[in-house]
N, C-alpha and C. Protein backbone atom coordinates (compact mmCIF):
# COMPACT_ATOMS: atom_id res chain seq x y z
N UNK A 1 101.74 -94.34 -10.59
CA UNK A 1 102.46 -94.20 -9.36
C UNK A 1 103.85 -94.77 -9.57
N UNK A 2 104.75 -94.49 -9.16
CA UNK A 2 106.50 -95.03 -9.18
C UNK A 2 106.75 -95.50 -8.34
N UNK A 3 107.51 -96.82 -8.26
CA UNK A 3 107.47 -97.86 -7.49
C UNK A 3 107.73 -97.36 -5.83
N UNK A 4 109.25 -96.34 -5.88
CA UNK A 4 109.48 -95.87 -5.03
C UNK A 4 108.18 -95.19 -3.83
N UNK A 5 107.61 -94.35 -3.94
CA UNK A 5 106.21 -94.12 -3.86
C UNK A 5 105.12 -95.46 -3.35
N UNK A 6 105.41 -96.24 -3.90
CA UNK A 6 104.44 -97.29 -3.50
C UNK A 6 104.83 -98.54 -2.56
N UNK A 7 106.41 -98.53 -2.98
CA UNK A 7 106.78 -99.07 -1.49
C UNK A 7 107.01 -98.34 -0.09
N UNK A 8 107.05 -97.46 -0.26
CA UNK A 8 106.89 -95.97 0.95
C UNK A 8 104.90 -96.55 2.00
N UNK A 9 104.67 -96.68 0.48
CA UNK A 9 102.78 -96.72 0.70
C UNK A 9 102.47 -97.88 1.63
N UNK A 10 103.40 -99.15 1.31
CA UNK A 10 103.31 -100.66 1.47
C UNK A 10 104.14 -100.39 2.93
N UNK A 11 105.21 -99.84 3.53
CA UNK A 11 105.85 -100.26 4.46
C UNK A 11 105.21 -99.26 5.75
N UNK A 12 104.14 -98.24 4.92
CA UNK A 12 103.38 -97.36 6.20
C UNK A 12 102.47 -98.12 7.31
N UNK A 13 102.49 -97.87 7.84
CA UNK A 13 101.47 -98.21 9.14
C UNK A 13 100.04 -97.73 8.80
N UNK A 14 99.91 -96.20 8.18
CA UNK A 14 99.30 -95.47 7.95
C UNK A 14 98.43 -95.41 6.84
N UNK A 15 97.17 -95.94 6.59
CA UNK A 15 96.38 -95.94 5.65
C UNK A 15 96.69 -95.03 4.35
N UNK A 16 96.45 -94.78 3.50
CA UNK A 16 96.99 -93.84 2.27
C UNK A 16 95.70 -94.06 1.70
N UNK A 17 95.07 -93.03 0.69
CA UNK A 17 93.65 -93.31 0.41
C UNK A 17 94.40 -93.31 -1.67
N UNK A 18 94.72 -94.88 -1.36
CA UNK A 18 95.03 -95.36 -3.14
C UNK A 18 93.82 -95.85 -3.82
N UNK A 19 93.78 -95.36 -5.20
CA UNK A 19 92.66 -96.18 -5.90
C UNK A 19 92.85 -96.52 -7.01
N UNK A 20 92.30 -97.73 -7.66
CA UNK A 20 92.25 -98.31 -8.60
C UNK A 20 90.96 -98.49 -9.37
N UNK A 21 91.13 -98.00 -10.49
CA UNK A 21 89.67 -98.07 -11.05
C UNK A 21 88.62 -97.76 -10.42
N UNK A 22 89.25 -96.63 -9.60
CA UNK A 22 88.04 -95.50 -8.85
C UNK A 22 87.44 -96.21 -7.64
N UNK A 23 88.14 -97.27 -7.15
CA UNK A 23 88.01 -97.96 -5.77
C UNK A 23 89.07 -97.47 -5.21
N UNK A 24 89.27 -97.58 -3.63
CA UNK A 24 90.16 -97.47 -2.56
C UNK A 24 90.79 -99.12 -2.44
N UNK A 25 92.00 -99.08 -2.47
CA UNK A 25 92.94 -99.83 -2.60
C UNK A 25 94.13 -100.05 -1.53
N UNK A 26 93.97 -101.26 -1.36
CA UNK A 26 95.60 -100.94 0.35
C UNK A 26 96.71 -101.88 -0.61
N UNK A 27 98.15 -101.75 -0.60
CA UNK A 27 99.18 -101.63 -1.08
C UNK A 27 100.09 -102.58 -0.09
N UNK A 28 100.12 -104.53 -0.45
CA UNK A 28 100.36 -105.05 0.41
C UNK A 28 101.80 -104.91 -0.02
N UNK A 29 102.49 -105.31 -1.48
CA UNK A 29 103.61 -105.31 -1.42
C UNK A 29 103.83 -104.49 -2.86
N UNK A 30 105.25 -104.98 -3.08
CA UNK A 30 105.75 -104.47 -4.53
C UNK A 30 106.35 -105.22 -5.11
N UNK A 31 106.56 -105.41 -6.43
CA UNK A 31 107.94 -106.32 -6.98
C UNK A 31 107.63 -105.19 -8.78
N UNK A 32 109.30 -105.18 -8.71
CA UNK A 32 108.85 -104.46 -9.89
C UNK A 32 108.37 -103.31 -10.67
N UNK A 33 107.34 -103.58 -11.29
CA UNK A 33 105.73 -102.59 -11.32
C UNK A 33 105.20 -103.06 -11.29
N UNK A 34 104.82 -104.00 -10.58
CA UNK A 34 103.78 -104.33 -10.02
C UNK A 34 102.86 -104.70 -8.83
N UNK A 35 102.49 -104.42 -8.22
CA UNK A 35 101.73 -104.23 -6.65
C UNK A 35 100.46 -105.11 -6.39
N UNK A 36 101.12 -105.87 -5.30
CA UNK A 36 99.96 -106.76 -4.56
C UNK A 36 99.24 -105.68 -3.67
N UNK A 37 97.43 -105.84 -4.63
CA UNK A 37 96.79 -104.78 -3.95
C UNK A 37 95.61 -105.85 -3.14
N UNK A 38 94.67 -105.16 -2.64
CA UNK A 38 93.06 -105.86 -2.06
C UNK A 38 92.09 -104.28 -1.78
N UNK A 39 90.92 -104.46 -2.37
CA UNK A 39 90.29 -103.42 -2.42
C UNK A 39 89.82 -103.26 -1.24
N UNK A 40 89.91 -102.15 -0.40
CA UNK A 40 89.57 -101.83 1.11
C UNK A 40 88.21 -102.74 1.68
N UNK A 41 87.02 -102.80 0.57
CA UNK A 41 86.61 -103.61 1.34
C UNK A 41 85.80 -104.91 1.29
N UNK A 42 87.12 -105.40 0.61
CA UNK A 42 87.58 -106.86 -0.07
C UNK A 42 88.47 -107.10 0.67
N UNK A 43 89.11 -107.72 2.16
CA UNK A 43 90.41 -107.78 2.05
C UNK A 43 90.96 -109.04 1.62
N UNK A 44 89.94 -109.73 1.63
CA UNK A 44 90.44 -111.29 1.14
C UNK A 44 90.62 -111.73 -0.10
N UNK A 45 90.38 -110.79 -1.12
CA UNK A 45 90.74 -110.94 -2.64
C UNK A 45 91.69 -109.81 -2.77
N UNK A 46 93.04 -110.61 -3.26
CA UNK A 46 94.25 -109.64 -3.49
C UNK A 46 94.71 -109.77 -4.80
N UNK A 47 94.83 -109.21 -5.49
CA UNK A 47 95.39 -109.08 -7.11
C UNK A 47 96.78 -108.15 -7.16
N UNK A 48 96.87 -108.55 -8.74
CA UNK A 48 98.43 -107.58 -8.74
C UNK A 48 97.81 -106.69 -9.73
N UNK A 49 98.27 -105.56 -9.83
CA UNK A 49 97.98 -104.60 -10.66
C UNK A 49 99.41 -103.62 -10.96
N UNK A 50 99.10 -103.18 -12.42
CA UNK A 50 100.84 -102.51 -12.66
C UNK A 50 100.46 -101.23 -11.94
N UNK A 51 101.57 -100.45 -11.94
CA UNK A 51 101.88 -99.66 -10.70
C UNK A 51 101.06 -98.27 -11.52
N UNK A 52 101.30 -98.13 -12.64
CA UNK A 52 100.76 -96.78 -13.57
C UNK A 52 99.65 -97.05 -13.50
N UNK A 53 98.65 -98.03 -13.05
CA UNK A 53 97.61 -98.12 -12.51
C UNK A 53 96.85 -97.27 -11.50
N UNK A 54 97.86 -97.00 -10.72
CA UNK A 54 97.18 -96.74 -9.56
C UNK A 54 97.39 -95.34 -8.91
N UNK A 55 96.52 -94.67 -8.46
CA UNK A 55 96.39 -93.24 -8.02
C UNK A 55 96.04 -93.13 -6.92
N UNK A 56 97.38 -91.79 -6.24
CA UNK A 56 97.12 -91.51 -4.95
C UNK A 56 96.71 -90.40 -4.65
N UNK A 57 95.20 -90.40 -3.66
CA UNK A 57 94.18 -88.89 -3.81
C UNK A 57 95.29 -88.42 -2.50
N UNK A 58 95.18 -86.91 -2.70
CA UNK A 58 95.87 -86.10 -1.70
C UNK A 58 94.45 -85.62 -0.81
């Protein structure tokens, strides 16, 4: 994913169905390439993951 793209993802209101390692993923921030994520339904464990990580299902 390109950063641009993922801060679009981070400043939505609107859920986006992102995944990481074949989980659903919400997109708290950005710095970089790299993205403060929490797996949908984890929200209390947040990790960073690089951005080419992560895939957005249409």
């Amino acid at each position: 994913m390109n950063k641009q793209r993922a801060e679009e993802i981070a400043a939505s209101p609107d859920l986006k169905h992102i995944t990481y390692n074949g989980k659903r993923v919400v997109i708290q921030h950005v710095e970089e390439q790299i993205a403060r994520v929490y797996y949908l339904d984890d929200p209390g464990n947040e990790f960073d993951v690089a951005l080419d990580k992560l895939e957005e299902k249409q």
